[in-house]
PDB file of N, CA and C in Angstrom:
ATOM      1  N   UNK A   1      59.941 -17.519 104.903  1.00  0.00           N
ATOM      2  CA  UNK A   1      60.879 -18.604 104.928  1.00  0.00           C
ATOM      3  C   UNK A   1      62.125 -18.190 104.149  1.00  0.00           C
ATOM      4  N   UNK A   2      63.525 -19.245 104.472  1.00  0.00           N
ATOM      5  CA  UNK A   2      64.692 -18.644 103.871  1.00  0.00           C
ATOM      6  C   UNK A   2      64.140 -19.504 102.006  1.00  0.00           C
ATOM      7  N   UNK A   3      65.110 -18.751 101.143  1.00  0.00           N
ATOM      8  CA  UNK A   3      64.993 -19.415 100.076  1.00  0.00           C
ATOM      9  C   UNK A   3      65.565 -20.485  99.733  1.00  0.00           C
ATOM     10  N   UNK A   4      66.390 -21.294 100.549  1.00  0.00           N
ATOM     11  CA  UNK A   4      66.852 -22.814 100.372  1.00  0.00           C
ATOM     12  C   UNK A   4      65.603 -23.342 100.714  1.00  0.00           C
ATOM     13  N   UNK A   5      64.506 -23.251 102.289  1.00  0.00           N
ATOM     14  CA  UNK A   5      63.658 -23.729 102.396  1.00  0.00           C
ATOM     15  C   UNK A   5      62.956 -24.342 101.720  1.00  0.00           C
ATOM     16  N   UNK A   6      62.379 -22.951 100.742  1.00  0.00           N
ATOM     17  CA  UNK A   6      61.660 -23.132  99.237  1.00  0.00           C
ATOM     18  C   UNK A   6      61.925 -24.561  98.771  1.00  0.00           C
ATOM     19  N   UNK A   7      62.716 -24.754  98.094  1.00  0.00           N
ATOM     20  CA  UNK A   7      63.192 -25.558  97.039  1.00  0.00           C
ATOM     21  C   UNK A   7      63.060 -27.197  97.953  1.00  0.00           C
ATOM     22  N   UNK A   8      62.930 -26.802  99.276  1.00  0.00           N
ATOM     23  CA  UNK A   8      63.366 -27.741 100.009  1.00  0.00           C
ATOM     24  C   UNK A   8      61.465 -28.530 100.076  1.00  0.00           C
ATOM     25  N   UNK A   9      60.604 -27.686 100.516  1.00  0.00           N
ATOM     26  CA  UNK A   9      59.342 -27.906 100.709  1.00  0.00           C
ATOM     27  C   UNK A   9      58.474 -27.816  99.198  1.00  0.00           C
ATOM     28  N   UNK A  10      59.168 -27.729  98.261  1.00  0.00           N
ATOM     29  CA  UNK A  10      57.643 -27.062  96.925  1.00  0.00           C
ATOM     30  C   UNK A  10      58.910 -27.635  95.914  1.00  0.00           C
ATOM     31  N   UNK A  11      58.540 -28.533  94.927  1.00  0.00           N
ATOM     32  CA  UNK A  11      58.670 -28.972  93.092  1.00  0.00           C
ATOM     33  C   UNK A  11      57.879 -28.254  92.193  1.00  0.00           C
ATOM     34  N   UNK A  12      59.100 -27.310  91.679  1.00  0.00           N
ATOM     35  CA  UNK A  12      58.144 -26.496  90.605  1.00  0.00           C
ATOM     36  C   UNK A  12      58.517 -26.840  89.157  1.00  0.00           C
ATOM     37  N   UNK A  13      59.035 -28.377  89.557  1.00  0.00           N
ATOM     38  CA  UNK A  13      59.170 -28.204  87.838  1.00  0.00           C
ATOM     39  C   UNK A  13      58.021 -28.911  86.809  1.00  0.00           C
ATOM     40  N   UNK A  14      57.855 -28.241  86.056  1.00  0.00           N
ATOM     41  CA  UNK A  14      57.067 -28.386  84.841  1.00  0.00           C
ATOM     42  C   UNK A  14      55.709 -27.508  85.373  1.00  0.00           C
ATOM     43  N   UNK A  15      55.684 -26.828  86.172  1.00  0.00           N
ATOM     44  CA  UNK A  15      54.966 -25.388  86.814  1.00  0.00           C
ATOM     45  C   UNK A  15      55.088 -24.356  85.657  1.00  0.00           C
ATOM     46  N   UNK A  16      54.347 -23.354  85.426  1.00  0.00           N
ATOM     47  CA  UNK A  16      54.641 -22.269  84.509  1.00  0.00           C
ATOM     48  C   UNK A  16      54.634 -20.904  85.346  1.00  0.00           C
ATOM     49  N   UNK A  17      55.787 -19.931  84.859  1.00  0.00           N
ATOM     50  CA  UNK A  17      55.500 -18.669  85.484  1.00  0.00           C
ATOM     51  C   UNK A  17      54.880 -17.773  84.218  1.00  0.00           C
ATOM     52  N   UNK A  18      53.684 -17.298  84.682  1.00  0.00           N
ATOM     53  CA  UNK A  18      52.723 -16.370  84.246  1.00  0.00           C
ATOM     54  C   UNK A  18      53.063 -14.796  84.182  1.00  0.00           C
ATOM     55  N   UNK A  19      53.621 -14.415  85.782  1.00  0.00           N
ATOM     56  CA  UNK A  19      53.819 -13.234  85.378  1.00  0.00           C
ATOM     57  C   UNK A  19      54.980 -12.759  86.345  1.00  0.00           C
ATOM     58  N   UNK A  20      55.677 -11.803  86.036  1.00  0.00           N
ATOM     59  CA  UNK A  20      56.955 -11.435  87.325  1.00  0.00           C
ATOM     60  C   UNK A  20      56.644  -9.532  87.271  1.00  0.00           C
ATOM     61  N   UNK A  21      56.629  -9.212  89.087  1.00  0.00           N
ATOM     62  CA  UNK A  21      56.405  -8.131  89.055  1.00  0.00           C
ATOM     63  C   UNK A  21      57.682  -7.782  90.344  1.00  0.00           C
ATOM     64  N   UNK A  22      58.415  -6.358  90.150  1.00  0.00           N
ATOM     65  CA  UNK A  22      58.765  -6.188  90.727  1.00  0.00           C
ATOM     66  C   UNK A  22      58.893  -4.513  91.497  1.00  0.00           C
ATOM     67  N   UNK A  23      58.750  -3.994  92.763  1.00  0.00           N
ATOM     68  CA  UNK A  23      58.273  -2.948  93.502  1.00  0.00           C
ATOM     69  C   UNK A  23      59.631  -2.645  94.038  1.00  0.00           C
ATOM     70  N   UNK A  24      60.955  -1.505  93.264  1.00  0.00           N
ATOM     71  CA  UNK A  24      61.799  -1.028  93.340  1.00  0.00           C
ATOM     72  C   UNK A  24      62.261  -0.371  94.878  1.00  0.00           C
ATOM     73  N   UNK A  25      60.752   0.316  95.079  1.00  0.00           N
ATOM     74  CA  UNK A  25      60.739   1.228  95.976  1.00  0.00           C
ATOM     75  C   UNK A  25      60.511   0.534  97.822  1.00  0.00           C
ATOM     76  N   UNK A  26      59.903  -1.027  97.385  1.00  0.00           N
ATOM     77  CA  UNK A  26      59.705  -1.771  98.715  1.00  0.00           C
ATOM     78  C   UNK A  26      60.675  -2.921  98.474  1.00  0.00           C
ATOM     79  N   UNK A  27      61.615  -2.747  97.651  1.00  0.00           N
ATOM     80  CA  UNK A  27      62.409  -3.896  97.497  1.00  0.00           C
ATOM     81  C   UNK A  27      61.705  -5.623  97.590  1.00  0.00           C
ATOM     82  N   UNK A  28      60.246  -5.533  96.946  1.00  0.00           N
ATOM     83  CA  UNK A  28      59.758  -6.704  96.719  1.00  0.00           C
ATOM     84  C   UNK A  28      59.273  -7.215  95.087  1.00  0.00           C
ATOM     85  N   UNK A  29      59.450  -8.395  95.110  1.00  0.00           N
ATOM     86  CA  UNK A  29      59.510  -9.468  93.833  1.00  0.00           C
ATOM     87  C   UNK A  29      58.120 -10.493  93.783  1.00  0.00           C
ATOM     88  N   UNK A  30      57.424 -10.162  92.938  1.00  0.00           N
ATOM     89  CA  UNK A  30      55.922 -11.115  92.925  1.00  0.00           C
ATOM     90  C   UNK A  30      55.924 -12.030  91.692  1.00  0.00           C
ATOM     91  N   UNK A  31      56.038 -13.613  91.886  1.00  0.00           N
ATOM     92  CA  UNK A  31      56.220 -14.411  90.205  1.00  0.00           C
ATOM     93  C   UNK A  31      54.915 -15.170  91.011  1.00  0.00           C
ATOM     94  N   UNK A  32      54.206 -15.037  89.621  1.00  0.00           N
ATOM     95  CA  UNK A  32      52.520 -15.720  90.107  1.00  0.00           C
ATOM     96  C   UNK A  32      53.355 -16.763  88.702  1.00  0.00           C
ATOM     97  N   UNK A  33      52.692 -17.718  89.162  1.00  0.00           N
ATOM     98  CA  UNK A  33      53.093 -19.216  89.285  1.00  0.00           C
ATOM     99  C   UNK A  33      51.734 -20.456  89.175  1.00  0.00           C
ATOM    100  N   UNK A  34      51.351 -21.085  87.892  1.00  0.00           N
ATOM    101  CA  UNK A  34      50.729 -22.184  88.022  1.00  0.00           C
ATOM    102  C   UNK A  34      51.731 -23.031  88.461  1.00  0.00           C
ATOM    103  N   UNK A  35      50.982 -23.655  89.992  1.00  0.00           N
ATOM    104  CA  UNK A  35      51.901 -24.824  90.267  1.00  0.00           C
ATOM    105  C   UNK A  35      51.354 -25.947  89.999  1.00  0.00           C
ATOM    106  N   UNK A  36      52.305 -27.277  89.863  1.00  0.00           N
ATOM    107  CA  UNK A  36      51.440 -28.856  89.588  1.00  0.00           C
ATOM    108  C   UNK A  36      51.548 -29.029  90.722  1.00  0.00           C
ATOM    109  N   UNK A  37      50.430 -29.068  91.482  1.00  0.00           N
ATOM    110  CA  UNK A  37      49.900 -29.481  92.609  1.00  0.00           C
ATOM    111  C   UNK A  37      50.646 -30.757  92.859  1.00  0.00           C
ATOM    112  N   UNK A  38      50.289 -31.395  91.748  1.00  0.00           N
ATOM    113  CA  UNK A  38      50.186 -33.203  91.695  1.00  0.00           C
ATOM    114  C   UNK A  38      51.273 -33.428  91.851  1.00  0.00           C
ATOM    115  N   UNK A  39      52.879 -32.979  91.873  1.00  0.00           N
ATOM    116  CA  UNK A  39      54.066 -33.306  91.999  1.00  0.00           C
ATOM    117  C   UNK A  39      54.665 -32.751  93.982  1.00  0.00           C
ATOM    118  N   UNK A  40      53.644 -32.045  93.996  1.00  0.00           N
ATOM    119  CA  UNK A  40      53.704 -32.050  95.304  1.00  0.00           C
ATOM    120  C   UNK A  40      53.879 -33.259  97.127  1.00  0.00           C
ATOM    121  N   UNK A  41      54.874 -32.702  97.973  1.00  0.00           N
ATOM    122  CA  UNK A  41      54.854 -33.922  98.653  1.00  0.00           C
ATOM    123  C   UNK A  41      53.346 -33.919  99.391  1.00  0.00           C
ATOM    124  N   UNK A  42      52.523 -35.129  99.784  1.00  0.00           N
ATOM    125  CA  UNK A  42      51.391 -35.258 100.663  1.00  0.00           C
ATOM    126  C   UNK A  42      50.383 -34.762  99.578  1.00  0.00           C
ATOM    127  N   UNK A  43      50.286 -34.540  97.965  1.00  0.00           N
ATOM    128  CA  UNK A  43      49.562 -34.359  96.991  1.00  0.00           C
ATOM    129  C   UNK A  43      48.066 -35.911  97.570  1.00  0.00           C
ATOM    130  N   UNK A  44      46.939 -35.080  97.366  1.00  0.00           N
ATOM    131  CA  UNK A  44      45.880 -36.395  97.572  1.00  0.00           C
ATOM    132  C   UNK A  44      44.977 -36.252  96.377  1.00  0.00           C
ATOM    133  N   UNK A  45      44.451 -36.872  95.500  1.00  0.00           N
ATOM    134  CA  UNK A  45      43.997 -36.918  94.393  1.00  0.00           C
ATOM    135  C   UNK A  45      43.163 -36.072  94.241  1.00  0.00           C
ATOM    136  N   UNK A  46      42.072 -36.090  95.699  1.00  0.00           N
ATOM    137  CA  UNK A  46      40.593 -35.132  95.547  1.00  0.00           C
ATOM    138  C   UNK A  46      41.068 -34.189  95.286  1.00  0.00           C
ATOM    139  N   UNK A  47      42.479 -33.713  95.426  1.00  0.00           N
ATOM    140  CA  UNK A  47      42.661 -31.708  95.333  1.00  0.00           C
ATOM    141  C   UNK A  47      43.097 -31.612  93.952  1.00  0.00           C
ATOM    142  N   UNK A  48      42.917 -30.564  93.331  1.00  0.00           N
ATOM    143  CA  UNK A  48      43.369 -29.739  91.969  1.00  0.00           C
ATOM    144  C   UNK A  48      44.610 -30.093  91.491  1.00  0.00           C
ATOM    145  N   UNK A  49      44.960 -30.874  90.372  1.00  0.00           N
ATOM    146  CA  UNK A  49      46.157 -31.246  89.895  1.00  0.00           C
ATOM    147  C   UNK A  49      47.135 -29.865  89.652  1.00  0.00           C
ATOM    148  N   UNK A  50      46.578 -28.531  89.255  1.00  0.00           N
ATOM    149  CA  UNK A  50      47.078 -27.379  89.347  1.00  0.00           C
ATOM    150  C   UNK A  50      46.274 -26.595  90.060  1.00  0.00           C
ATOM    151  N   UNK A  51      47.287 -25.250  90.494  1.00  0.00           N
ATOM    152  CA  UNK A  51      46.752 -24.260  91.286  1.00  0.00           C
ATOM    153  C   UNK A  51      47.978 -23.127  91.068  1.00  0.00           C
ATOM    154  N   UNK A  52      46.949 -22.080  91.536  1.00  0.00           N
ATOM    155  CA  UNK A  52      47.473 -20.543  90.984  1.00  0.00           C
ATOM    156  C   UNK A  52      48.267 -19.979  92.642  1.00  0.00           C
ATOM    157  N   UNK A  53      49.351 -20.039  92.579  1.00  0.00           N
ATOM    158  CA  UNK A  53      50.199 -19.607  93.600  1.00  0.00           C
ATOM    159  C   UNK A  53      51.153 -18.087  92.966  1.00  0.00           C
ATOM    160  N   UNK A  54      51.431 -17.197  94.289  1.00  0.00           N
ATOM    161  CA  UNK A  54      52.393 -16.002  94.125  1.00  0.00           C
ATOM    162  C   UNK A  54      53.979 -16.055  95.228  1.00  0.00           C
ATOM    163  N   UNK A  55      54.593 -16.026  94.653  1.00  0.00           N
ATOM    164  CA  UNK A  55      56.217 -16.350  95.074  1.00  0.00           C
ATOM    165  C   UNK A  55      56.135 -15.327  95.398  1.00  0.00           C
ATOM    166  N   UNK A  56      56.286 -14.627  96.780  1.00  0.00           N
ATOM    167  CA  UNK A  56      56.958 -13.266  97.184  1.00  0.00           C
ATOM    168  C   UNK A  56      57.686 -12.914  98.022  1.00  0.00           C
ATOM    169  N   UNK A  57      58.851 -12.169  97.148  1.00  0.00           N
ATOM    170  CA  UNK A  57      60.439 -12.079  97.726  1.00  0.00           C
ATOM    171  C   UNK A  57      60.314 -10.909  98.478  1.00  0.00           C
ATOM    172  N   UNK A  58      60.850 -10.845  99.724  1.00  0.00           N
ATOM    173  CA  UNK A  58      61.409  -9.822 100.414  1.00  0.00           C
ATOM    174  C   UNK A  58      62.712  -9.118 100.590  1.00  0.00           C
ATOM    175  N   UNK A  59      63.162  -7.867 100.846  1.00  0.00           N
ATOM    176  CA  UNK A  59      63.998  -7.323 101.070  1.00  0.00           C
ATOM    177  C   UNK A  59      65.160  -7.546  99.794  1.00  0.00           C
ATOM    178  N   UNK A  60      64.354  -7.518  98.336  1.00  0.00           N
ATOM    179  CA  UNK A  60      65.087  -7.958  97.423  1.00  0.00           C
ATOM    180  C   UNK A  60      66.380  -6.958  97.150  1.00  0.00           C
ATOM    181  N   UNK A  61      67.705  -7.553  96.951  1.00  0.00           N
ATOM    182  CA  UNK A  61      68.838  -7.041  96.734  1.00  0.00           C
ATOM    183  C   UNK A  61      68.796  -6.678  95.355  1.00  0.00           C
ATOM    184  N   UNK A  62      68.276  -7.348  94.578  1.00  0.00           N
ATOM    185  CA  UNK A  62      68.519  -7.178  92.617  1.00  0.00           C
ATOM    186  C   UNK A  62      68.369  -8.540  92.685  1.00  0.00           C
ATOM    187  N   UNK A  63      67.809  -8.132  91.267  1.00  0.00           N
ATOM    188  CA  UNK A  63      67.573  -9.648  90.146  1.00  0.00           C
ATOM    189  C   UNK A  63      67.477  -9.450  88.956  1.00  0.00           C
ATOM    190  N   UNK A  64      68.379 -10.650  88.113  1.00  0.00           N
ATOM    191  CA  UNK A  64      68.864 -10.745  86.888  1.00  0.00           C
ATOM    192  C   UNK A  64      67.494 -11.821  85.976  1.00  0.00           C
ATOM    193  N   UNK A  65      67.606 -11.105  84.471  1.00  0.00           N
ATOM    194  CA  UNK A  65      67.329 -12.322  83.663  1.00  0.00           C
ATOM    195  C   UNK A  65      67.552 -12.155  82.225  1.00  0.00           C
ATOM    196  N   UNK A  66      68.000 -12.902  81.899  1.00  0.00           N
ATOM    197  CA  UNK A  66      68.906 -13.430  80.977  1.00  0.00           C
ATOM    198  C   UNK A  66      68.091 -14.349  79.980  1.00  0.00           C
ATOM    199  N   UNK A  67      67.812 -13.996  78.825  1.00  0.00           N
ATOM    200  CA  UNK A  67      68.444 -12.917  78.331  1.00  0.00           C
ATOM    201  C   UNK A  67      67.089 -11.762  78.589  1.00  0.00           C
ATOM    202  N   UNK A  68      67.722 -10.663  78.805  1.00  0.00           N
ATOM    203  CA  UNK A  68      67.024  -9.408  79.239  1.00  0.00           C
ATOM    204  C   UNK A  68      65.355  -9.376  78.647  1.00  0.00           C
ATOM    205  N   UNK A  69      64.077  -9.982  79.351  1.00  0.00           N
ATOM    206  CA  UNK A  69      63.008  -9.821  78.888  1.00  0.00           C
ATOM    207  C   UNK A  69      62.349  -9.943  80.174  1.00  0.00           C
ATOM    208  N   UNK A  70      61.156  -9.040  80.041  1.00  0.00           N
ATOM    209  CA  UNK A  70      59.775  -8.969  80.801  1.00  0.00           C
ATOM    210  C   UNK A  70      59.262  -9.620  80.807  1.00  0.00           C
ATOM    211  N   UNK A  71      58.932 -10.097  79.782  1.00  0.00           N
ATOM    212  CA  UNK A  71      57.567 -10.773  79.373  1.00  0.00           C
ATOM    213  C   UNK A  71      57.808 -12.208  79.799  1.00  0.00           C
ATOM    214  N   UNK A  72      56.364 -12.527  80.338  1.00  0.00           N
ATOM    215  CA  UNK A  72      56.248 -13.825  80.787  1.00  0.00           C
ATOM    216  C   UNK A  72      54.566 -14.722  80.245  1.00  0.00           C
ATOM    217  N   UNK A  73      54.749 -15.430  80.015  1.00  0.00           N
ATOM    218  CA  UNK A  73      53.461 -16.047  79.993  1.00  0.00           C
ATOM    219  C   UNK A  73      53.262 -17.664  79.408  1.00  0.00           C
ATOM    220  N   UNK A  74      53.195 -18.275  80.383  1.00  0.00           N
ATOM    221  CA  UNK A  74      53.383 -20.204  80.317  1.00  0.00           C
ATOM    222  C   UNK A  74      54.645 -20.797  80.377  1.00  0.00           C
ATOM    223  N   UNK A  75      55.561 -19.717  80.554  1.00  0.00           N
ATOM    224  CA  UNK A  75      57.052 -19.952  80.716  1.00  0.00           C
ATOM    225  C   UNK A  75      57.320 -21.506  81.732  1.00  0.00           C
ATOM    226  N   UNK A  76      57.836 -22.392  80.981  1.00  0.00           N
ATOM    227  CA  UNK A  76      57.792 -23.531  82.001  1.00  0.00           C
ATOM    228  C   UNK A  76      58.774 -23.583  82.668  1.00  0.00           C
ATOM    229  N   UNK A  77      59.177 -24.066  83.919  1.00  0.00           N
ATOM    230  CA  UNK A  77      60.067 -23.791  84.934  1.00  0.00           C
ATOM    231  C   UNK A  77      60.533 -25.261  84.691  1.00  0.00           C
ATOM    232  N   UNK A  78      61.859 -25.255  84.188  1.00  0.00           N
ATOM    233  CA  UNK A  78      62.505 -26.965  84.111  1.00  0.00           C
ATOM    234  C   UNK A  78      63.804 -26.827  85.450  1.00  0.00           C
ATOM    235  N   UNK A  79      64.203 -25.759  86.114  1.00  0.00           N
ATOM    236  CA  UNK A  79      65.066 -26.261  87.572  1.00  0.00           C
ATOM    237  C   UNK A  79      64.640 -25.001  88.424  1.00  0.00           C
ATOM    238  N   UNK A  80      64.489 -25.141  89.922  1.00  0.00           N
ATOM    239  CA  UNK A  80      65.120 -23.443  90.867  1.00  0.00           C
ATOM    240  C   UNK A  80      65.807 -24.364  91.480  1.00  0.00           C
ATOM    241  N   UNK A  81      67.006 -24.080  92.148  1.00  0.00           N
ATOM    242  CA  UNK A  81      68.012 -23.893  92.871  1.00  0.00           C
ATOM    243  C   UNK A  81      68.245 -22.587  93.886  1.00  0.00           C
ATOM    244  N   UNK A  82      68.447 -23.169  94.810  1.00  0.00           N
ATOM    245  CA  UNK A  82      69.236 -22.471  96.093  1.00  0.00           C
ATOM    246  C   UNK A  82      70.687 -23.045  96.758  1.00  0.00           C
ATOM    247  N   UNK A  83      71.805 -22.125  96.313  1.00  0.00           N
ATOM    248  CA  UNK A  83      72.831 -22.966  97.130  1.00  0.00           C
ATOM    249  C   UNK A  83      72.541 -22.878  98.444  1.00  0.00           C
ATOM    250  N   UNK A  84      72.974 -24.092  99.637  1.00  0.00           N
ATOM    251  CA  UNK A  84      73.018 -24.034 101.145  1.00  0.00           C
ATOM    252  C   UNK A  84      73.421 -22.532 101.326  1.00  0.00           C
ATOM    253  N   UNK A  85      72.906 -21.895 102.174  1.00  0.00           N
ATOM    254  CA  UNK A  85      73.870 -21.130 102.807  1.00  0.00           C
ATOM    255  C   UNK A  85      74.064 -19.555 102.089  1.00  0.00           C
ATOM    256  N   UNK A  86      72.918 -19.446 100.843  1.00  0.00           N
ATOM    257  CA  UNK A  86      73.177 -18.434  99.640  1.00  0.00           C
ATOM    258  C   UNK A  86      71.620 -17.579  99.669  1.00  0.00           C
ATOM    259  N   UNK A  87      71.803 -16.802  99.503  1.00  0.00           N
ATOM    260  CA  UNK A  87      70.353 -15.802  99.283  1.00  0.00           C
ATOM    261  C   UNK A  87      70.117 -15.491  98.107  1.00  0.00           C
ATOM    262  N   UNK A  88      70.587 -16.463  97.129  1.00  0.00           N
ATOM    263  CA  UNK A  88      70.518 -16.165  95.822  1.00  0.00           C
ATOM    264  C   UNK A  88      69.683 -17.401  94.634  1.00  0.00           C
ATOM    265  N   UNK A  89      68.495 -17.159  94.669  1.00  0.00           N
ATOM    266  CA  UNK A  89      67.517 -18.348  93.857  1.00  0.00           C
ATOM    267  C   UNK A  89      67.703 -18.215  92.490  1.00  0.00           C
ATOM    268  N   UNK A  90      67.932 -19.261  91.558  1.00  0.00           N
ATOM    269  CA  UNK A  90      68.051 -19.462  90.675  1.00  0.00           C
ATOM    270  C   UNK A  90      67.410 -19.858  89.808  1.00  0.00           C
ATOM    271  N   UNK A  91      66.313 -19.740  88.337  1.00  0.00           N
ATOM    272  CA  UNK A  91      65.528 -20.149  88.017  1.00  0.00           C
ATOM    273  C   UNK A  91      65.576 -20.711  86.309  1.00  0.00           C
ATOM    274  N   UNK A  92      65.177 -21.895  86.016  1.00  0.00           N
ATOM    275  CA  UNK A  92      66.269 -21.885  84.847  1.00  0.00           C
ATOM    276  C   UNK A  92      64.428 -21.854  83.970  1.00  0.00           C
ATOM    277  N   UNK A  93      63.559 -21.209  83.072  1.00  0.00           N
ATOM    278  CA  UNK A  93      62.503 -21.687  82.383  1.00  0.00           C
ATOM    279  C   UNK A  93      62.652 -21.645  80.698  1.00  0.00           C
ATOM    280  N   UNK A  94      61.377 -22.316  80.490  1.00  0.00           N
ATOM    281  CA  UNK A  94      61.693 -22.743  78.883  1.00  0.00           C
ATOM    282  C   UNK A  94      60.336 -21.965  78.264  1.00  0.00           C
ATOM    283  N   UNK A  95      60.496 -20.924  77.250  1.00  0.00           N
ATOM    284  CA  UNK A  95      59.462 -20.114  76.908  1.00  0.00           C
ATOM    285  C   UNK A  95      58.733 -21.093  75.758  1.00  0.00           C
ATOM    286  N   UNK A  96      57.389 -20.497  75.186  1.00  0.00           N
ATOM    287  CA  UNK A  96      56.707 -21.534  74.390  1.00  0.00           C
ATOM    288  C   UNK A  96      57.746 -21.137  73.253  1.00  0.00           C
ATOM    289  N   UNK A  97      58.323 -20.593  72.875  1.00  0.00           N
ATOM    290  CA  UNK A  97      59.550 -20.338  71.427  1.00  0.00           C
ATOM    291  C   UNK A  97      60.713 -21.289  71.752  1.00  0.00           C
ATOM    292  N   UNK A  98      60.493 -22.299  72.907  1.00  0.00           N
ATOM    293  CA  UNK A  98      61.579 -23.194  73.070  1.00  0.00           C
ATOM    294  C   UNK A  98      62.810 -22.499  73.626  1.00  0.00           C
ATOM    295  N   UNK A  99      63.309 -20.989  73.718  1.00  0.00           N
ATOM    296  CA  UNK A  99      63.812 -20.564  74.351  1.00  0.00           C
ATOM    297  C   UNK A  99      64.058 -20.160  75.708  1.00  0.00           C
ATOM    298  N   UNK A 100      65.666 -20.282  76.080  1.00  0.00           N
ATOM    299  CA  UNK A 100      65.678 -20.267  77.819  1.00  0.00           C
ATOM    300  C   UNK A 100      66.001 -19.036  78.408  1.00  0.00           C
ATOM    301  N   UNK A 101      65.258 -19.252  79.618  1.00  0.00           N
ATOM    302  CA  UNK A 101      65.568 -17.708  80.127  1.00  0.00           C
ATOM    303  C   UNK A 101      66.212 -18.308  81.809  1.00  0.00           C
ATOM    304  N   UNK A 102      67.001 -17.537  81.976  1.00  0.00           N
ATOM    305  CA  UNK A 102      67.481 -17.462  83.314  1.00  0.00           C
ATOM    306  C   UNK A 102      67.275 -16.379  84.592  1.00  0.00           C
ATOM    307  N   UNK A 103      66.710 -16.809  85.918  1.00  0.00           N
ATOM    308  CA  UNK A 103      66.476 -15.760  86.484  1.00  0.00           C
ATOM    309  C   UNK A 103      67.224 -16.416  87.641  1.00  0.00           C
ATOM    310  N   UNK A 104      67.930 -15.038  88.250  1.00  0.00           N
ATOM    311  CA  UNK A 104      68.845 -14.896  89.401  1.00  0.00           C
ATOM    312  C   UNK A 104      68.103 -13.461  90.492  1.00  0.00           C
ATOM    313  N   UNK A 105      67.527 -14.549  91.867  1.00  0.00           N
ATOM    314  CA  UNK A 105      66.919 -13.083  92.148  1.00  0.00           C
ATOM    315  C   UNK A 105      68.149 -13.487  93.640  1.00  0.00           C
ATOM    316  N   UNK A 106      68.251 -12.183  94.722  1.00  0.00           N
ATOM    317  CA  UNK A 106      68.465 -11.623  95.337  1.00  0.00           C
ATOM    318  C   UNK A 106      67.910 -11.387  96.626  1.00  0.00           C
ATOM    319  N   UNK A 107      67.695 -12.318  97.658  1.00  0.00           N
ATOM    320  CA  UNK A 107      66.428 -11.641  98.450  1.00  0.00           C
ATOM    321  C   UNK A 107      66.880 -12.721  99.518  1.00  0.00           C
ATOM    322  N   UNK A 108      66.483 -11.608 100.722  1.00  0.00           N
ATOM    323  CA  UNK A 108      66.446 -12.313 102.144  1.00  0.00           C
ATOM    324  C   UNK A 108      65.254 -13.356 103.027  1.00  0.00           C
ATOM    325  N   UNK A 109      64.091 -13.444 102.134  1.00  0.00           N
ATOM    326  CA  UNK A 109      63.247 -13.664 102.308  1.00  0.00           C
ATOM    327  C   UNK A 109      62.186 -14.451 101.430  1.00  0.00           C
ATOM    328  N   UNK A 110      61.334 -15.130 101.474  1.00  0.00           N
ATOM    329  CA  UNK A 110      60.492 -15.452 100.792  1.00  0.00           C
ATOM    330  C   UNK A 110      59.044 -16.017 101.406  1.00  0.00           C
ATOM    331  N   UNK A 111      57.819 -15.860 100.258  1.00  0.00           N
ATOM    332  CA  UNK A 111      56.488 -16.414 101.000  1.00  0.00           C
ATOM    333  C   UNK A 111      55.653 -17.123  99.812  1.00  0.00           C
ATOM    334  N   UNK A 112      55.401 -17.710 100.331  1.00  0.00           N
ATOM    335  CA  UNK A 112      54.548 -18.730  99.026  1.00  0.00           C
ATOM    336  C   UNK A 112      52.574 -18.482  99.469  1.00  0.00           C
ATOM    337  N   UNK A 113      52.226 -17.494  98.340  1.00  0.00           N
ATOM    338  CA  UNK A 113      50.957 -17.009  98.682  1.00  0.00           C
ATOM    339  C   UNK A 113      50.168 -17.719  97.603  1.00  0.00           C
ATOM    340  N   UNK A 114      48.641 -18.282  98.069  1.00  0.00           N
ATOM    341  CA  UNK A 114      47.619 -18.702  97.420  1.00  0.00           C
ATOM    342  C   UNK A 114      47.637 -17.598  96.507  1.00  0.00           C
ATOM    343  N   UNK A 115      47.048 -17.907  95.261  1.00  0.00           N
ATOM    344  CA  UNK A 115      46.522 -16.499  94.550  1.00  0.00           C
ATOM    345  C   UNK A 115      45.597 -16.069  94.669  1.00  0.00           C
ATOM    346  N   UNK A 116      44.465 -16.898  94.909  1.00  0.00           N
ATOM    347  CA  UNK A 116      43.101 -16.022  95.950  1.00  0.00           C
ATOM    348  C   UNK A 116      43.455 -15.187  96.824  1.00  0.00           C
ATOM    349  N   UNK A 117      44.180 -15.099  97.594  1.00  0.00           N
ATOM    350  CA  UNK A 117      44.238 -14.410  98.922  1.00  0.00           C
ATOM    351  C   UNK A 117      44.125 -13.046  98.499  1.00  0.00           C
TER     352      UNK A 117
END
């Protein structure tokens, strides 16, 4: 799917990103992602208020983050953004040190994978 889609079908806020991997050489981007199920549209009670999902970008151009760190773990996701019309996703999260990090990825593509799979 395009990455406006995204934002268009899935609420990731108050979701945490766990981990971000990225494959230079296949120009692909992997952010495994607890999502809140429960903020989801068509959410039905019997299912899992959270679940373990993988964001994966295709044909990635480059991606930024600000301020310059790897490390990820419970990072809470408070906005993503896609402008109309832009191949450029925007991710604004809040680390447990209360500090913000910004990620700007790059990519023609995107897939929203179970983490079982």
């Amino acid at each position: 799917m395009k990455l406006y889609d995204l934002t268009k079908n899935y609420d990731f806020h108050d979701s945490s990103v766990e981990d971000l991997q990225y494959d230079k050489i296949n120009k692909k981007l992997v952010i495994d992602i607890e999502l809140c199920n429960w903020r989801q549209k068509g959410y039905k009670k019997d299912k899992p208020e959270v679940v373990l999902c993988k964001l994966v970008f295709s044909e990635v151009e480059k991606y930024t983050i600000k301020p310059d760190c790897e490390e990820f773990g419970d990072d809470e996701i408070l906005n993503v953004v896609v402008n109309s019309g832009e191949d450029i996703l925007h991710m604004v999260l809040l680390t447990s040190k209360q500090e913000v990090k910004d990620i700007e990825i790059w990519a023609n593509d995107i897939e929203m994978l179970d983490a079982t799979i």
